[in-house]
C-alpha atoms as a PDB file:
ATOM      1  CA  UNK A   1       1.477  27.978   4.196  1.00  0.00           C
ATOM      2  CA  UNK A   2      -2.027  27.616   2.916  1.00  0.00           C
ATOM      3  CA  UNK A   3      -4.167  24.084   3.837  1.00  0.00           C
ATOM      4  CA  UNK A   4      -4.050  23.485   0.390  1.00  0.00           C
ATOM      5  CA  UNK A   5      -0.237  23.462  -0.187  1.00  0.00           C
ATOM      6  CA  UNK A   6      -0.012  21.073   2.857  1.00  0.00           C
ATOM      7  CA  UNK A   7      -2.441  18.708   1.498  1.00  0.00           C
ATOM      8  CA  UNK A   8      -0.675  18.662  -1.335  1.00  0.00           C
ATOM      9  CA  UNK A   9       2.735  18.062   0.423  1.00  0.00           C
ATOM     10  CA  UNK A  10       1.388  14.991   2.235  1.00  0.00           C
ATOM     11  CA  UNK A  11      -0.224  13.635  -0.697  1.00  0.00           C
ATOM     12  CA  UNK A  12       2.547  13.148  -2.752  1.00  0.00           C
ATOM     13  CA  UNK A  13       4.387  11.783   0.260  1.00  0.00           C
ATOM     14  CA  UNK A  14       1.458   9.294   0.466  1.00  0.00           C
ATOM     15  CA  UNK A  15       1.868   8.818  -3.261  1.00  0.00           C
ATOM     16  CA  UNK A  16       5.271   7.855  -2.667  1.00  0.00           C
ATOM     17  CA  UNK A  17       4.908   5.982   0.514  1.00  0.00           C
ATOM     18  CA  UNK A  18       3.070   3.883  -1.643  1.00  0.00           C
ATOM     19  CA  UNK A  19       5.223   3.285  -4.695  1.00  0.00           C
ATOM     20  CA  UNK A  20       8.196   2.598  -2.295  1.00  0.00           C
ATOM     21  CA  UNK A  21       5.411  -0.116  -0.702  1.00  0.00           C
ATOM     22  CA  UNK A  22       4.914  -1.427  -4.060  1.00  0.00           C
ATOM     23  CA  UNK A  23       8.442  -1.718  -4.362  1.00  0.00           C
ATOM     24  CA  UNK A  24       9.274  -3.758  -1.612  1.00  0.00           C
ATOM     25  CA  UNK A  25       6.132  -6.036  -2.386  1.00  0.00           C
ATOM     26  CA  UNK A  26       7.833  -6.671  -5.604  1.00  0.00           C
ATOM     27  CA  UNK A  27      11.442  -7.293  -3.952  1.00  0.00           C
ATOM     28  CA  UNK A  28       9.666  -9.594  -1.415  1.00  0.00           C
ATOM     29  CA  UNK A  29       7.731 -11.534  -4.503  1.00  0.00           C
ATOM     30  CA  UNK A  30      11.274 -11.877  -6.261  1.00  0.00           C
ATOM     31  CA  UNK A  31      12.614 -13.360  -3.134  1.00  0.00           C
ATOM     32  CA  UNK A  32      10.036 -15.732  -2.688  1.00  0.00           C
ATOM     33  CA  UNK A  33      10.694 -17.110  -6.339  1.00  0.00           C
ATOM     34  CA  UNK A  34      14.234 -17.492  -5.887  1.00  0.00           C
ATOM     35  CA  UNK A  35      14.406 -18.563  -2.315  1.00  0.00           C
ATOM     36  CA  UNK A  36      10.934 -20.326  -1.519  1.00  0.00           C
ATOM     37  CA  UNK A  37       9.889 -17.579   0.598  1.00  0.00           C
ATOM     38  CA  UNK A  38       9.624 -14.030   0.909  1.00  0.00           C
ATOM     39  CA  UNK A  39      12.288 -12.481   3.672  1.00  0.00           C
ATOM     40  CA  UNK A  40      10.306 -10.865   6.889  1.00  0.00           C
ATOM     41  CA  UNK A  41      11.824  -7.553   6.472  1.00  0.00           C
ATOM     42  CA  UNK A  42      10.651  -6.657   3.012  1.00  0.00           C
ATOM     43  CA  UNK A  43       7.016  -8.075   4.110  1.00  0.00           C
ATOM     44  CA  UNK A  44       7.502  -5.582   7.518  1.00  0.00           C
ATOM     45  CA  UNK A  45       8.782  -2.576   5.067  1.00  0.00           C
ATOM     46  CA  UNK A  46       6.177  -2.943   2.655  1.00  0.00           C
ATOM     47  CA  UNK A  47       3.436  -2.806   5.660  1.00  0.00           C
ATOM     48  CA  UNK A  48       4.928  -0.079   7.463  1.00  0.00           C
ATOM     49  CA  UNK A  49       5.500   2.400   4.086  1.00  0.00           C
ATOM     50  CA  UNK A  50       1.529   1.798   3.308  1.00  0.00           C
ATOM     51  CA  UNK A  51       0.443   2.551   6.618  1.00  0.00           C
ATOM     52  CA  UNK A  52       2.277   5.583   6.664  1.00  0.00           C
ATOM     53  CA  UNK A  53       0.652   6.453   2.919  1.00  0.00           C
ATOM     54  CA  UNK A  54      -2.584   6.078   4.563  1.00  0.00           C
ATOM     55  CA  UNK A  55      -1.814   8.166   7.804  1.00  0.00           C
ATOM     56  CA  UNK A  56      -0.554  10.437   5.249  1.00  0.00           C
ATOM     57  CA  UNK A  57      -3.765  10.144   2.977  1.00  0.00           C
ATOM     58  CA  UNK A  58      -6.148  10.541   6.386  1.00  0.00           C
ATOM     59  CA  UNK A  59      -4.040  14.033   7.752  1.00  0.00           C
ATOM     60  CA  UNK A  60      -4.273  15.152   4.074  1.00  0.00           C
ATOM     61  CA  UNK A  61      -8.063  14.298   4.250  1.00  0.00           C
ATOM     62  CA  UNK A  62      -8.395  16.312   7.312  1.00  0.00           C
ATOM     63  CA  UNK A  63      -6.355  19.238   6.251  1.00  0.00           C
ATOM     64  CA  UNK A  64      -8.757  19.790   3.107  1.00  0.00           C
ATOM     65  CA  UNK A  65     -11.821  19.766   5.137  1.00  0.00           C
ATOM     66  CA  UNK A  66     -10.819  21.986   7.823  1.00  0.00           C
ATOM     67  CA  UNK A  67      -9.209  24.545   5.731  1.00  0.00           C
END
């Protein structure tokens, strides 16, 4: 496969790391309504999916430029 085709492969996994982060960060605000406080595991989800999108972003980055 060309760079190109595997930049584009890891950003719309970062694309989507990111809505499913956005997601979460809306589960965890709905939560925190209801209950008084947001639950630990949608605040750790939400963190962990938009670090990945940014890995993601970074190798993506680095794929472009060195292809």
């Amino acid at each position: 496969m060309d760079g190109s085709y595997w930049a584009m492969l890891l950003g719309t996994l970062a694309l989507a790391s990111w809505m499913a982060a956005g997601l979460f960060a809306v589960i965890g605000t709905r939560q925190e309504i209801r209950r008084g406080g947001a639950s630990r595991g949608s605040e750790l989800m939400s963190l962990a999916l938009a670090g990945v999108g940014v890995i993601l972003a970074i190798i993506m980055t680095a794929g472009m430029v060195l292809s």
